[in-house]
Protein backbone atom coordinates (compact mmCIF):
# COMPACT_ATOMS: atom_id res chain seq x y z
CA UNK A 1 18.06 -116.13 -125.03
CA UNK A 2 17.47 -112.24 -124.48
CA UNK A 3 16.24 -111.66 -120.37
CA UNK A 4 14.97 -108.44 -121.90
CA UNK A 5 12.94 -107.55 -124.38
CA UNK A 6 12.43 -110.93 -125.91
CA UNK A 7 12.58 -109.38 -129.58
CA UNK A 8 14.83 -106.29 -130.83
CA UNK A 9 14.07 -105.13 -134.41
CA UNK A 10 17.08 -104.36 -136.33
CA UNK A 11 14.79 -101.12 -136.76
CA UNK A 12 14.22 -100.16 -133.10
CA UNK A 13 16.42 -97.47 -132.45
CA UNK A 14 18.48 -97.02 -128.89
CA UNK A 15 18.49 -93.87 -126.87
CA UNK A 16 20.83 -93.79 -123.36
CA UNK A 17 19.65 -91.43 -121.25
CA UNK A 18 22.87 -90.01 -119.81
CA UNK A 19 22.40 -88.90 -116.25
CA UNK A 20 25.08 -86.59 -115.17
CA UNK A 21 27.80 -87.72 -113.27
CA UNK A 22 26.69 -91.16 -113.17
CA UNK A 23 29.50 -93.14 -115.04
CA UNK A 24 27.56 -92.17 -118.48
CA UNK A 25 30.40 -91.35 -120.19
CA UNK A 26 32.19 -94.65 -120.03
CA UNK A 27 29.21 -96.25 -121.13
CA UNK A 28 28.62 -93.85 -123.84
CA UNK A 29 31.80 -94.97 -125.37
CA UNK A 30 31.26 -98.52 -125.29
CA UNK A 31 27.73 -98.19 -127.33
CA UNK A 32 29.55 -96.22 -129.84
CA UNK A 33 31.28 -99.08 -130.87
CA UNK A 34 27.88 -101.54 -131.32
CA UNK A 35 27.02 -98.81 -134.01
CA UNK A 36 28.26 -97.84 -137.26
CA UNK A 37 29.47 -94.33 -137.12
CA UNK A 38 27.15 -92.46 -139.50
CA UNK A 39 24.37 -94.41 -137.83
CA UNK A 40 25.27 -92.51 -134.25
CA UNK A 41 23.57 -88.74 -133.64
CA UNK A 42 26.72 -86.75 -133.46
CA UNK A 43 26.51 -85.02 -130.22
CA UNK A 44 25.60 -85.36 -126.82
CA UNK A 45 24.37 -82.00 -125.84
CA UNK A 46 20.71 -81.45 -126.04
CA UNK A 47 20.63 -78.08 -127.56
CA UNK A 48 22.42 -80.16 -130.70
CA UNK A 49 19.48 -82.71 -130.51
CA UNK A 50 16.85 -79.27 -130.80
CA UNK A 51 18.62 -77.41 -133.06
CA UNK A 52 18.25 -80.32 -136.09
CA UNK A 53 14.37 -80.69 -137.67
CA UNK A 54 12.73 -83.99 -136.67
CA UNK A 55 12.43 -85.64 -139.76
CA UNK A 56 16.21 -85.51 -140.23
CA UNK A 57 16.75 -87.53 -136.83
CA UNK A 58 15.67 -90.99 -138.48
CA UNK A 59 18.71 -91.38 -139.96
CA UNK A 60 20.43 -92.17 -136.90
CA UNK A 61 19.92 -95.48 -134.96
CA UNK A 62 21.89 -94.23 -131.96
CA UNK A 63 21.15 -91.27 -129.52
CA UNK A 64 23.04 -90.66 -126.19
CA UNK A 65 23.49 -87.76 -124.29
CA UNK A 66 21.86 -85.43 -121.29
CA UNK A 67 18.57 -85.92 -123.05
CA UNK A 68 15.34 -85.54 -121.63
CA UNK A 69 13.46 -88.54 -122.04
CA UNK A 70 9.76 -86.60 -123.76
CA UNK A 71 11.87 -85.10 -126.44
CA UNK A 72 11.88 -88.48 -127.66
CA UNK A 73 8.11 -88.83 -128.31
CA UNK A 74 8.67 -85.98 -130.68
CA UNK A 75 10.40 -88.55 -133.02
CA UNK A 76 7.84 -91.00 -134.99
CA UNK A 77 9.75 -93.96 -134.20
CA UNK A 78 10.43 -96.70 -131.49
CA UNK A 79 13.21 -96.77 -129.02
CA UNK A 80 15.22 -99.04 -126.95
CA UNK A 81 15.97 -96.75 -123.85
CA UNK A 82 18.87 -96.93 -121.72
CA UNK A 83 19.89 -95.40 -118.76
CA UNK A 84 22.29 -95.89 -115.75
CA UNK A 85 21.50 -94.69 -112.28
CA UNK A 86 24.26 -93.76 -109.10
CA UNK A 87 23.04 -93.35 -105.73
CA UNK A 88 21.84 -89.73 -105.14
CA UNK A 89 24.36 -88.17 -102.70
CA UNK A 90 27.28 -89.27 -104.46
CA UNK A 91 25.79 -88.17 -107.96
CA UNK A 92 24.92 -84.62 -106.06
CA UNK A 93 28.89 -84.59 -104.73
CA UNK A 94 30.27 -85.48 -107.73
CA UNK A 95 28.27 -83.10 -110.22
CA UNK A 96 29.11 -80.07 -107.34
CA UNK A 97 33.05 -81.24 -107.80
CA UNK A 98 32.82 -81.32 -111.76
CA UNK A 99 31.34 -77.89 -112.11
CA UNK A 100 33.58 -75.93 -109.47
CA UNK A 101 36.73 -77.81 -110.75
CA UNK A 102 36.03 -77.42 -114.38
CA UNK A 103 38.32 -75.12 -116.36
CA UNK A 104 37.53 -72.11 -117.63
CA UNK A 105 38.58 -72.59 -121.16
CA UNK A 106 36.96 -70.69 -124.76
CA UNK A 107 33.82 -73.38 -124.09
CA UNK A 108 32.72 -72.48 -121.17
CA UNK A 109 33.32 -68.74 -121.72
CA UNK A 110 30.89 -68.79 -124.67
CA UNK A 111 28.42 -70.73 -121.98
CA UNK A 112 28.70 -68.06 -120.09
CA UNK A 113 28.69 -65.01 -122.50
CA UNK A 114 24.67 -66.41 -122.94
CA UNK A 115 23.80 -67.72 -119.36
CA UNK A 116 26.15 -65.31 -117.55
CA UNK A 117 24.45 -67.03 -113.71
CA UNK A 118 24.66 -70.90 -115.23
CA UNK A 119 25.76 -73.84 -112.89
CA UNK A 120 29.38 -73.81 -113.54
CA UNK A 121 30.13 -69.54 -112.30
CA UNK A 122 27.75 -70.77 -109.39
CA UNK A 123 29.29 -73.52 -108.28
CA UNK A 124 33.05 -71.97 -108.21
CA UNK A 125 31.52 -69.12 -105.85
CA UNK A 126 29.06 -71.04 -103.34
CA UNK A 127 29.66 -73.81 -100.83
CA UNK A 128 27.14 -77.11 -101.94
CA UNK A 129 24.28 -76.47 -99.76
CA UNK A 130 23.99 -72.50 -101.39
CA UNK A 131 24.60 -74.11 -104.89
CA UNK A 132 22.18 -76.72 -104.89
CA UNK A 133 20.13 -74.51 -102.18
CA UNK A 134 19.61 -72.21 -105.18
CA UNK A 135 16.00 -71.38 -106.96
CA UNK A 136 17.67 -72.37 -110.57
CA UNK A 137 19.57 -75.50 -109.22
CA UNK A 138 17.66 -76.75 -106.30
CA UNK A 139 15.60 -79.18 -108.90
CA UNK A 140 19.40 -80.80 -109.80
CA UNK A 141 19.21 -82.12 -105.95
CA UNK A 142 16.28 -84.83 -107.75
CA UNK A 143 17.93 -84.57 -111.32
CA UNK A 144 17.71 -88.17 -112.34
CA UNK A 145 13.61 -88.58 -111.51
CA UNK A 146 13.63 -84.26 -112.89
CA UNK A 147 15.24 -85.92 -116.48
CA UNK A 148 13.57 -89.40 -116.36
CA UNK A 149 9.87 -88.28 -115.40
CA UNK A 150 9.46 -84.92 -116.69
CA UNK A 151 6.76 -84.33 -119.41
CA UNK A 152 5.76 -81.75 -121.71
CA UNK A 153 2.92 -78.91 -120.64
CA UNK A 154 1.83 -78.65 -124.16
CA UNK A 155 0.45 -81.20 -126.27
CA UNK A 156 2.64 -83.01 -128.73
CA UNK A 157 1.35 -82.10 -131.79
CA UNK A 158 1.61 -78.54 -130.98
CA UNK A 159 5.40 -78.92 -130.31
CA UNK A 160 5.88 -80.90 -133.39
CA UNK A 161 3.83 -78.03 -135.45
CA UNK A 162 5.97 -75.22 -133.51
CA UNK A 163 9.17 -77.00 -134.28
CA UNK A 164 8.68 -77.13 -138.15
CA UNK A 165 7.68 -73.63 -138.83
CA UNK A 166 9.27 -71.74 -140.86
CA UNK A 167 8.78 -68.42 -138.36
CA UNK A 168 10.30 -70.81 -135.27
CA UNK A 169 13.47 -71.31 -137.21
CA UNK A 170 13.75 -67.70 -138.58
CA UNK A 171 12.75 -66.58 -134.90
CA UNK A 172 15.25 -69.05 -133.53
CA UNK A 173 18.68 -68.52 -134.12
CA UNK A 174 21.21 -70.31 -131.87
CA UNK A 175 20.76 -73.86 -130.52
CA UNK A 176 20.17 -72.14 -127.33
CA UNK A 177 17.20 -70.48 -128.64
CA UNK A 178 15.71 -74.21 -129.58
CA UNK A 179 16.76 -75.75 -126.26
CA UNK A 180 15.33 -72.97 -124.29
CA UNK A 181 11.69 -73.13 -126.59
CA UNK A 182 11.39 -76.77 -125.52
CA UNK A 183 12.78 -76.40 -121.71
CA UNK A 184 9.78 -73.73 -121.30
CA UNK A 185 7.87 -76.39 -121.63
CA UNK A 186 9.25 -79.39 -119.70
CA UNK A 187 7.75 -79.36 -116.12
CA UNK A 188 11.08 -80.81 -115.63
CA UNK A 189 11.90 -78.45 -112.37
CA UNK A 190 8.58 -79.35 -110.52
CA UNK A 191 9.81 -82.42 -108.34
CA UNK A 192 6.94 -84.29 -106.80
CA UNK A 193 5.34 -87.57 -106.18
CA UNK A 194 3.74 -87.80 -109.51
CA UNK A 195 6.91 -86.96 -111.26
CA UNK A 196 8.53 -89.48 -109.50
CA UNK A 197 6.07 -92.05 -109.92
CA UNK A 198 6.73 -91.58 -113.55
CA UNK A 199 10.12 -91.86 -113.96
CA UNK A 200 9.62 -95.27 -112.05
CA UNK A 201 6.97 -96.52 -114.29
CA UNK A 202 9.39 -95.05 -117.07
CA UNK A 203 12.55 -97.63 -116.03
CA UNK A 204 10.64 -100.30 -115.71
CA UNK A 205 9.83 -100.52 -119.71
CA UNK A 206 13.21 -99.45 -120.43
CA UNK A 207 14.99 -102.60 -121.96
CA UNK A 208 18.18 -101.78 -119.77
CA UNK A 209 19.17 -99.85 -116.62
CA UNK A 210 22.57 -99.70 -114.66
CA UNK A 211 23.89 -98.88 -111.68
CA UNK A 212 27.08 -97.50 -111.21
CA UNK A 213 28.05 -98.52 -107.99
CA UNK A 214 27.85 -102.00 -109.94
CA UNK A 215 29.13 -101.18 -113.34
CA UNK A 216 30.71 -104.46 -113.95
CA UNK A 217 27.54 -106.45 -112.99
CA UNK A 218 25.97 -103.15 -115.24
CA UNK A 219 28.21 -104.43 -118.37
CA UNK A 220 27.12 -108.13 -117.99
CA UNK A 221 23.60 -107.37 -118.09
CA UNK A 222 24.03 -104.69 -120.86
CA UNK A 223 25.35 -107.38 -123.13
CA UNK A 224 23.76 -110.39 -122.31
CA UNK A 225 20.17 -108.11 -123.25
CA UNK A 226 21.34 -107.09 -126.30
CA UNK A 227 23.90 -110.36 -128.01
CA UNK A 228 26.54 -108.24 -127.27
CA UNK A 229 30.19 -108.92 -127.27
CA UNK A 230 31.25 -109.11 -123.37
CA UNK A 231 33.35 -106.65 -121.80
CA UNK A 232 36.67 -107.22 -120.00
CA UNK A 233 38.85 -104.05 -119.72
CA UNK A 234 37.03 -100.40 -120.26
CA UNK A 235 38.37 -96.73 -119.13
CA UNK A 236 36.93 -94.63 -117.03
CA UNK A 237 35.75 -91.49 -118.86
CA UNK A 238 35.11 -88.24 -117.05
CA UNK A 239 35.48 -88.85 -113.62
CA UNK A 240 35.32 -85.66 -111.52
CA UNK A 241 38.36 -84.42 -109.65
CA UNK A 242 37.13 -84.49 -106.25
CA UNK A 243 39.94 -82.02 -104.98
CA UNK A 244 39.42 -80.86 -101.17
CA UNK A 245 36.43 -83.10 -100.55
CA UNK A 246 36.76 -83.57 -97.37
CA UNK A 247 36.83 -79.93 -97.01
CA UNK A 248 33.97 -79.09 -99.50
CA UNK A 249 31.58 -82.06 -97.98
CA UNK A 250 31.16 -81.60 -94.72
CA UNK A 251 28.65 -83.22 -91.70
CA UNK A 252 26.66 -79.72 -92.38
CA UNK A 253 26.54 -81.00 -96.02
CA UNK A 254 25.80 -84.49 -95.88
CA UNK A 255 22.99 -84.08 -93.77
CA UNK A 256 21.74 -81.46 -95.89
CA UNK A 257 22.28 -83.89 -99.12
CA UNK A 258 20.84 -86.86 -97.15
CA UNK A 259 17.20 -85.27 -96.17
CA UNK A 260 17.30 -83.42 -99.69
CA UNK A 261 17.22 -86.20 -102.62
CA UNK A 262 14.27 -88.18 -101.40
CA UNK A 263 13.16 -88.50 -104.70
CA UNK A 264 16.03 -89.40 -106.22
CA UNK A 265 16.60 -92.43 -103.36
CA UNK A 266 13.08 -93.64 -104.33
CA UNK A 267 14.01 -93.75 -108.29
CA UNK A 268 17.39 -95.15 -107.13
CA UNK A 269 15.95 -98.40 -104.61
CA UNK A 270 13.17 -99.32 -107.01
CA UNK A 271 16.29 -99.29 -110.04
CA UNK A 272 18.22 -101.34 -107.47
CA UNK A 273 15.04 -103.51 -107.30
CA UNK A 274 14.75 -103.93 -110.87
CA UNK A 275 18.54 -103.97 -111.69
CA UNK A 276 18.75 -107.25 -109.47
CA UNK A 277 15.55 -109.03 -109.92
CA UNK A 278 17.11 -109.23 -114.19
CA UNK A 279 20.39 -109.81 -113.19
CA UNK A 280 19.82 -112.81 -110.90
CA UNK A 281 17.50 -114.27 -114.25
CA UNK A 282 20.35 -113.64 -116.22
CA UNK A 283 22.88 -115.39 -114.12
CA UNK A 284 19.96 -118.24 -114.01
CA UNK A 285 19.77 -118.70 -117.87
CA UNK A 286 23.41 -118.58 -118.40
CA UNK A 287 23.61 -121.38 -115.45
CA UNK A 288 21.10 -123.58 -117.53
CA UNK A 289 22.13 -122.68 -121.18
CA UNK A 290 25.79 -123.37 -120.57
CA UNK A 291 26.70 -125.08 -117.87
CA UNK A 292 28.72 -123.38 -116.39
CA UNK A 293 28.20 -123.89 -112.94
CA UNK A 294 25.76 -123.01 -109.51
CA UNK A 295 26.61 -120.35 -108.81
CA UNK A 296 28.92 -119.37 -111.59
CA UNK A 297 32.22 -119.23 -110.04
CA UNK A 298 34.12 -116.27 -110.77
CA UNK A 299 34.54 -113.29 -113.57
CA UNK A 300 36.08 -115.34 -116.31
CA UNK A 301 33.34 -118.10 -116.08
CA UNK A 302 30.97 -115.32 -116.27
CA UNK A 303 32.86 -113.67 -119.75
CA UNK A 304 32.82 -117.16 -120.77
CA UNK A 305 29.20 -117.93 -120.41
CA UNK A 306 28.67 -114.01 -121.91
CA UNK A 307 30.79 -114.59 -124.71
CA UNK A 308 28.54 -118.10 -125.42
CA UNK A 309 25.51 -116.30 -126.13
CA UNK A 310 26.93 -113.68 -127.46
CA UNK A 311 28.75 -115.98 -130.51
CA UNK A 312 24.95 -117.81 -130.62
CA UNK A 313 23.32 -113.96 -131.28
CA UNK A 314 25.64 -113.46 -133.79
CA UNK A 315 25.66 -116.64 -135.58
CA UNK A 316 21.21 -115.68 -135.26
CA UNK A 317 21.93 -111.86 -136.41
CA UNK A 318 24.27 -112.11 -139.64
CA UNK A 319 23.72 -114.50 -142.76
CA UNK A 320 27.11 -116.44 -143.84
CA UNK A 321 29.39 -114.87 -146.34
CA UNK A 322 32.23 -115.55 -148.87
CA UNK A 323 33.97 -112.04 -148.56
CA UNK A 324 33.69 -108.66 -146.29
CA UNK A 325 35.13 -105.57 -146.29
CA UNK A 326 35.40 -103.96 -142.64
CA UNK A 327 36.49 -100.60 -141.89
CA UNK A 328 36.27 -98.78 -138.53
CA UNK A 329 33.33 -96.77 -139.10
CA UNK A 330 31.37 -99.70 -138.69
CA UNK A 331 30.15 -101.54 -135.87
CA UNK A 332 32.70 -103.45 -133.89
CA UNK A 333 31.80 -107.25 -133.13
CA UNK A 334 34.98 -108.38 -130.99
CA UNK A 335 37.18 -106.94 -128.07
CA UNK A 336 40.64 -105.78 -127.11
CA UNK A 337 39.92 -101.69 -129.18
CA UNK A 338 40.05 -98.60 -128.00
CA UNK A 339 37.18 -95.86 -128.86
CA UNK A 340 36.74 -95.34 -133.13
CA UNK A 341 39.15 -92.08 -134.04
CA UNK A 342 37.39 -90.38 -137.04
CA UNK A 343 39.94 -88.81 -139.37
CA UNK A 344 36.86 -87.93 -142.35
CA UNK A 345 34.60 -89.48 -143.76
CA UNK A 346 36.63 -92.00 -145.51
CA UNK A 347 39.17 -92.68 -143.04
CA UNK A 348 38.09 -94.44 -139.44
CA UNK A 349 40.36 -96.45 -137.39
CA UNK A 350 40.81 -98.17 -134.02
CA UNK A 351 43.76 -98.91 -131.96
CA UNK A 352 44.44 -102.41 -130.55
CA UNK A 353 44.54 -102.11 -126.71
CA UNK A 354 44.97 -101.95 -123.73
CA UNK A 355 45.62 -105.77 -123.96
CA UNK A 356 47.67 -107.75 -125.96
CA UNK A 357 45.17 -109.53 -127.73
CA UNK A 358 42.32 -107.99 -129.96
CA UNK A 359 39.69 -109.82 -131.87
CA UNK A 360 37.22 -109.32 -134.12
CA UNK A 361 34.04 -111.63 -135.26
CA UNK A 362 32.77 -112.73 -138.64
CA UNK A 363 30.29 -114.97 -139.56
CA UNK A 364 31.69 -116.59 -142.94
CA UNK A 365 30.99 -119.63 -144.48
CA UNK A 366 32.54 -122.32 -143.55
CA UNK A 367 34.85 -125.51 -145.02
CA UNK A 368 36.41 -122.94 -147.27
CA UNK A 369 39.62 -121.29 -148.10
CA UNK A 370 39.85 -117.63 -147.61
CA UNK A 371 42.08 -114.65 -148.13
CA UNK A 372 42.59 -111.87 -145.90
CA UNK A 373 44.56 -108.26 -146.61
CA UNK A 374 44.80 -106.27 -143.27
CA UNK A 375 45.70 -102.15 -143.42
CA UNK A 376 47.41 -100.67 -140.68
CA UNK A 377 47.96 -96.57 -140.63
CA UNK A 378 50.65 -96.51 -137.36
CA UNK A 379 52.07 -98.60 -134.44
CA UNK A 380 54.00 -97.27 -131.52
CA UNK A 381 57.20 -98.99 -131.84
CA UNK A 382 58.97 -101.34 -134.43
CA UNK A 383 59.37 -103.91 -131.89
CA UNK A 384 55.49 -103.98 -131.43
CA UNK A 385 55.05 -104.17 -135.01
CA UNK A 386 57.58 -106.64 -136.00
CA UNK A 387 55.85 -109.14 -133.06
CA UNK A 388 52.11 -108.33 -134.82
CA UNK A 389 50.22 -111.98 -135.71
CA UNK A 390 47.22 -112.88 -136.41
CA UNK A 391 45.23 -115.87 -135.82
CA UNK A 392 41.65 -117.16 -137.93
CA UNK A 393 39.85 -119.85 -135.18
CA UNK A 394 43.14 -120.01 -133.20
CA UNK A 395 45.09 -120.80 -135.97
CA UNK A 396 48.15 -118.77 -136.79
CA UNK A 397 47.75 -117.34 -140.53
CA UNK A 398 51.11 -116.98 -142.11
CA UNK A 399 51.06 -113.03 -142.93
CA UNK A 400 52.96 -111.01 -145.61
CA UNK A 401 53.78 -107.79 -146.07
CA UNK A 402 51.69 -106.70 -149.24
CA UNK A 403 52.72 -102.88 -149.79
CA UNK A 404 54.71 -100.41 -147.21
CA UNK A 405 54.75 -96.99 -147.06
CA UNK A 406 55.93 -94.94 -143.87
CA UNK A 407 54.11 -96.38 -141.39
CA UNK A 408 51.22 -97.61 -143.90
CA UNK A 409 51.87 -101.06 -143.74
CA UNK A 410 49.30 -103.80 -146.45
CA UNK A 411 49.41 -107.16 -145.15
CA UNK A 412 47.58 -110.29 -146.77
CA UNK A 413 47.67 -114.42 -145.87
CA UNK A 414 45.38 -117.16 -146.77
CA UNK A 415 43.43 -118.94 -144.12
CA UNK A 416 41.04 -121.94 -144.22
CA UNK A 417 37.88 -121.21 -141.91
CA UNK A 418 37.42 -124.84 -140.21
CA UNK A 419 34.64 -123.70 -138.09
CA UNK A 420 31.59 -125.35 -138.73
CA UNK A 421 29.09 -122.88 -137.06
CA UNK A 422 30.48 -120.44 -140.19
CA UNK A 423 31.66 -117.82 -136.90
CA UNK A 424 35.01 -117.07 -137.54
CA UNK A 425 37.21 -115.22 -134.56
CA UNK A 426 40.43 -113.28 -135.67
CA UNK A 427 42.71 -112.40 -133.22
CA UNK A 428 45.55 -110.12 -133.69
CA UNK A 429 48.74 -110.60 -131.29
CA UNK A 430 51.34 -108.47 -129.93
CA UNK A 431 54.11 -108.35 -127.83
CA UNK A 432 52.91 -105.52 -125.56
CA UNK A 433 51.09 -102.16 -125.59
CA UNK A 434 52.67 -98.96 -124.68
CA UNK A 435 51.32 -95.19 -124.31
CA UNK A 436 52.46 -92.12 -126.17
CA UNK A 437 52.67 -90.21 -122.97
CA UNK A 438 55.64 -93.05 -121.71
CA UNK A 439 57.46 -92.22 -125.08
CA UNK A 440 56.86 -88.33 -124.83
CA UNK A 441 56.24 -86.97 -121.23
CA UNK A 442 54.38 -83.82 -123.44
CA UNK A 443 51.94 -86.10 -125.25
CA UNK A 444 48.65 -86.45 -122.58
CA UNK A 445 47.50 -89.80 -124.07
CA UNK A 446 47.99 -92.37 -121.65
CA UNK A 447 46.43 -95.25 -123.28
CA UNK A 448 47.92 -98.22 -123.77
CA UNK A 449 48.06 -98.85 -127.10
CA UNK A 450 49.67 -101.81 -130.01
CA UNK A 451 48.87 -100.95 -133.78
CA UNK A 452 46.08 -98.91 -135.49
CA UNK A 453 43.99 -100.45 -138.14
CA UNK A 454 42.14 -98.99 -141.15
CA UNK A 455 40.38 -101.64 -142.78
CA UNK A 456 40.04 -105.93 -143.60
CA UNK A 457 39.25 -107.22 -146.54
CA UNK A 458 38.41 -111.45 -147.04
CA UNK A 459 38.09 -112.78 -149.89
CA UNK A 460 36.74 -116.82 -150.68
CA UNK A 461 39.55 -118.31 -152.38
CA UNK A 462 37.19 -121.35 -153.75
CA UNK A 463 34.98 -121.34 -156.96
């Protein structure tokens, strides 16, 4: 069963609240994959989410960015909000090494042609007590209860009104111009008790908070709330380059930092609080729903247990079928892929990686013979490709190749789905997983990667 909430409509949407610098970006990437693509708002940047008329929002079910969480009651609909909280000092360090290490590059210069005084020119130029010291960036000291609690001075309806206009958009000509309408007014730079208070009373509702120091723990509870597919291996997105830190962060500073993000540590224990008090249930109902030991014993036991309920949410979620198509712009129920590469509209794909072993879930009906055509668009070496096989329920399905062209390869085999919960797991095997960077010392991507796939089609074989 879900810890929390008990019921999520298909037609609730989800909104992560991304809180800078607090391992945001990894988890960005990993929801990206529960959605289909077109169903996921595009960018992540909050002068995108103002510059796009409200009623043209409910097409997406997915939001996640450096949002402020009133915008949101703009939009007649219901969310699932998400968030992830990092202890304050270290947020406060990290942000102050991401801004003065950032390059300048054409970006940022167009950032700065319109705020000429923004965060990044100040943070190259002062040491971190004048930066965050600073009348414009003292409030970033508190950002997480400043983004989490902040309200609106204005009523509602009068933003809603404002926003539709015809004279706001003619008046209103850059993205900028939208974001800076709505910042006006956010009271989102006024840190005090009450807006702390808020933000508290705020995570409590939300259906899912993490912390970062515990992201694993963070990923466990993320998925077991939601029927979610476990999660073994993930890569660190974003981290900041904390070059010199021991020079930039010193005693001066950390006392400074220490006696300066009181409201943040407030947000931050009662999140601990909260964090804990629904992990410890969830490590309680998977104890008691699959026996899998007091405590549980290690990680695996715990994926295990995870990947239990998650099979049971799907088996609740989808109806049986005799034949799916699946491309890569649509939601990804198994493991073992690395983030969805766009191409258009019409072409998606995912590699396998960084493991040997990738799967993905279907929920087809059992007792009956199927058959199965796989695309793949690349692979990084012959010898990867040639050692490619794929299994239906653990069973090897005897694979041929069904047209080749380049590196376009067609394959298609005929499997019998013996599983009699109609859940059938598909795992595709290689010999190993290389990175481009290891075959090219100019190519930057490091991942580890096996073959790329387009698209699976199944097909029931029986009348």
């Amino acid at each position: 069963m879900r810890i929390f909430p008990e019921n999520t409509s298909e037609n609730i949407k989800f909104c992560f609240i991304h809180l800078p610098k607090a391992a945001g970006t990894t988890l960005s990437s990993i929801l990206d994959q529960k959605f289909n693509h077109s169903q996921i708002f595009p960018s992540s940047l909050f002068n995108d989410l103002c510059s796009k008329n409200l009623d043209d929002l409910d097409q997406y079910m997915l939001f996640r960015g450096h949002f402020y969480f009133p915008f949101f009651n703009l939009i007649p609909a219901s969310f699932n909000f998400l968030t992830m909280l990092r202890n304050p000092e270290q947020r406060c360090i990290s942000e102050y090494c991401y801004l003065r290490n950032y390059p300048v590059d054409d970006k940022l210069r167009k950032y700065i042609e319109i705020y000429p005084n923004n965060e990044f020119v100040r943070a190259k130029s002062l040491s971190i007590v004048d930066f965050f010291s600073h009348p414009d960036i003292i409030h970033r000291l508190n950002l997480q209860s400043s983004i989490l609690g902040c309200d609106f001075t204005v009523p509602i309806t009068e933003l809603q009104t404002e926003l539709k206009t015809e004279i706001y958009h003619r008046n209103s000509s850059s993205n900028y111009a939208r974001e800076s309408f709505l910042v006006r007014h956010l009271n989102n730079k006024n840190i005090s008790d009450d807006l702390c208070s808020t933000a508290i009373n705020r995570i409590r509702k939300f259906p899912f908070i993490g912390i970062a120091e515990r992201f694993n723990d963070s990923l466990a509870l993320l998925t077991y709330t939601f029927g979610w597919k476990p999660i073994k291996v993930f890569r660190n997105l974003n981290v900041s380059p904390n070059l010199g830190y021991q020079k930039i962060i010193d005693s001066e500073s950390k006392r400074f930092l220490e006696h300066s993000v009181s409201y943040d540590f407030c947000l931050y224990e009662e999140a601990i609080n909260i964090f804990e008090e629904r992990y410890q249930r969830m490590m309680k109902n998977l104890q008691e729903e699959y026996n899998c030991g007091d405590p549980i014993a290690d990680s695996d036991s715990l994926y295990n247990a995870l990947d239990s309920h998650y099979q049971r949410s799907l088996i609740n979620r989808l109806k049986p079928l005799d034949s799916i198509f699946f491309d890569f712009s649509c939601s990804v129920q198994g493991s073992g892929w690395h983030d969805r590469e766009v191409v258009s509209k019409d072409l998606s794909f995912c590699w396998t990686g960084p493991e040997n072993e990738s799967t993905l879930d279907f929920r087809l009906i059992g007792n009956k013979r199927y058959r199965i055509f796989l695309r793949i668009i690349n692979y990084i070496s012959e010898e990867v490709f040639n050692s490619f096989r794929l299994q239906a329920n653990n069973i090897d399905v005897s694979l041929k190749v069904h047209d080749h062209s380049g590196n376009i390869v067609t394959f298609v085999g005929d499997f019998f789905n013996t599983s009699t919960e109609d859940l059938c797991r598909f795992k595709f095997l290689i010999s190993s997983t290389i990175s481009k960077k290891s075959l090219n010392p100019e190519d930057i991507d490091d991942r580890l990667i096996g073959m790329a796939f387009e698209w699976i089609n199944i097909d029931c074989l029986d009348s």
